[in-house]
Protein backbone atom coordinates (compact mmCIF):
# COMPACT_ATOMS: atom_id res chain seq x y z
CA UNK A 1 46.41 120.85 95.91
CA UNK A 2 50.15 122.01 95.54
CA UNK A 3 52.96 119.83 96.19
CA UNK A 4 55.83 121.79 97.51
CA UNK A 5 59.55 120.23 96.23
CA UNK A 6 62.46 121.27 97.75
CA UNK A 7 64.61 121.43 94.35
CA UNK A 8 67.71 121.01 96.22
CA UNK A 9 66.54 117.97 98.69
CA UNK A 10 65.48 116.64 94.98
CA UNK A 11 68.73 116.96 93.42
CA UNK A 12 70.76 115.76 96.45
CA UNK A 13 68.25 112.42 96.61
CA UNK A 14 68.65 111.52 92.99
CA UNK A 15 72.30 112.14 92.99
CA UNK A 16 72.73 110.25 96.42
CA UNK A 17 70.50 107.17 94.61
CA UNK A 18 72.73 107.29 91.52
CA UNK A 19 75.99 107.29 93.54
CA UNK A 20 74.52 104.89 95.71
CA UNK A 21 74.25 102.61 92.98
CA UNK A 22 77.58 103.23 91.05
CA UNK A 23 79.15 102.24 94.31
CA UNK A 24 76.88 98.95 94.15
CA UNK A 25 78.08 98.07 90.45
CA UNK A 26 81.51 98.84 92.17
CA UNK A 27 81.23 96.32 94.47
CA UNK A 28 80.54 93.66 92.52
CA UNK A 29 82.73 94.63 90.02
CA UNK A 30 85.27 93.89 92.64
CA UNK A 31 84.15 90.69 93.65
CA UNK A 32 84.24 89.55 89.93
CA UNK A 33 87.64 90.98 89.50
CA UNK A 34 89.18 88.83 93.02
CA UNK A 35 87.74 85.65 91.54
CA UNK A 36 89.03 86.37 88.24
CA UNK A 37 92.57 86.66 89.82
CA UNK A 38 92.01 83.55 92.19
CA UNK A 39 91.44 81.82 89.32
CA UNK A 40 94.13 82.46 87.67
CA UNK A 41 92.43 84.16 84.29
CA UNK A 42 93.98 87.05 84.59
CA UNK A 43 97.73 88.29 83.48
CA UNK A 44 99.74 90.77 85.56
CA UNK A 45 99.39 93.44 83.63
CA UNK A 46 95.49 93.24 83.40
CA UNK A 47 95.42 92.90 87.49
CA UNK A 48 97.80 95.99 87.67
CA UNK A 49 95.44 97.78 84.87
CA UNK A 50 92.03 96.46 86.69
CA UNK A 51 93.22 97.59 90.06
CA UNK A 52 94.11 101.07 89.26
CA UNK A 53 90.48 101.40 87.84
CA UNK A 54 89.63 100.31 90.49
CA UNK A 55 91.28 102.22 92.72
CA UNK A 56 90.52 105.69 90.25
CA UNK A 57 86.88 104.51 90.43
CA UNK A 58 87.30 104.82 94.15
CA UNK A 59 88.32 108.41 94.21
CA UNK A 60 86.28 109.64 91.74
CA UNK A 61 83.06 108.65 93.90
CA UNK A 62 84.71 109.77 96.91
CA UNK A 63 85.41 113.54 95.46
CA UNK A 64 82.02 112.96 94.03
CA UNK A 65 80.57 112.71 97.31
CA UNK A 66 82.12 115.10 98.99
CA UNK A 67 82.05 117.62 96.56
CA UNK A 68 78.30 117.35 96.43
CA UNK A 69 78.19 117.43 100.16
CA UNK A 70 75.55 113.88 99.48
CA UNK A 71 78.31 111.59 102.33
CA UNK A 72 75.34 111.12 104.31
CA UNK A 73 72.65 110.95 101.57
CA UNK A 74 74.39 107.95 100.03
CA UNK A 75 75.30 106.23 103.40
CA UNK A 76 71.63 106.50 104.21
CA UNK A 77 70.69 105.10 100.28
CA UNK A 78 72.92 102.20 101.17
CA UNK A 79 71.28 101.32 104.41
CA UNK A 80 67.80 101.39 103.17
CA UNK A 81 68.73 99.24 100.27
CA UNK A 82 71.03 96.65 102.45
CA UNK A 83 67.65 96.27 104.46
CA UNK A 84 65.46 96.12 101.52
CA UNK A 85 68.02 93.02 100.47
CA UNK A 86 67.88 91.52 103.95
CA UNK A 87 63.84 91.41 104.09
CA UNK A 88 63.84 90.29 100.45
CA UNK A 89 66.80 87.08 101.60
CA UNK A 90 64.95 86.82 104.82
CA UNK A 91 61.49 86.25 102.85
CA UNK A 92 63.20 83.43 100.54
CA UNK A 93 64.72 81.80 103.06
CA UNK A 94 62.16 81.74 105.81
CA UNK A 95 58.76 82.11 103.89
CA UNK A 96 56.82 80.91 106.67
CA UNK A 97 57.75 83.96 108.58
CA UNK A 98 55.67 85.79 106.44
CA UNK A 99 52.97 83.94 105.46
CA UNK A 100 50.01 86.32 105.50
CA UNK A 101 51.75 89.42 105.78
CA UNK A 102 51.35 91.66 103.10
């Protein structure tokens, strides 16, 4: 048996999967950096600093994207993994639901 790869479909995948998850360490590096300002913990200068990297960060992922033509890829990455979180909440939260389903 051969197994046929598309080396591009590969590369785009893998490339949507890492972006997909730079954008979710991105995301919660946000949160972290609102509460550290809400609380107070943070000097001007290190909010100006933090939100620029932020905001660089941004960009670079964006140009990323689009450079790579992988928009869709990672939109798609995101979805399947949002769901994946839902089920996994959803199980938690309502185990009954799912007793017996494998």
């Amino acid at each position: 048996m051969v197994l046929d790869i598309d080396e591009d479909n590969l590369k785009q995948g893998v490339l949507g999967l890492v972006i997909a998850l730079v954008e979710i360490i991105r995301d919660a590096l946000k949160i972290q950096a609102m509460q550290r300002m809400e609380s107070g913990r943070l000097s001007e200068e290190e909010i100006e600093r933090l939100g620029k990297a932020l905001m660089d960060l941004d960009i670079a992922i964006a140009e990323i994207k689009e450079g790579q033509g992988i928009i869709e890829t990672v939109k798609s990455v995101r979805d399947g993994l949002d769901d994946l979180v839902d089920e996994v909440i959803d199980k938690m939260v309502n185990p009954e639901r799912w007793e017996g389903k494998v």
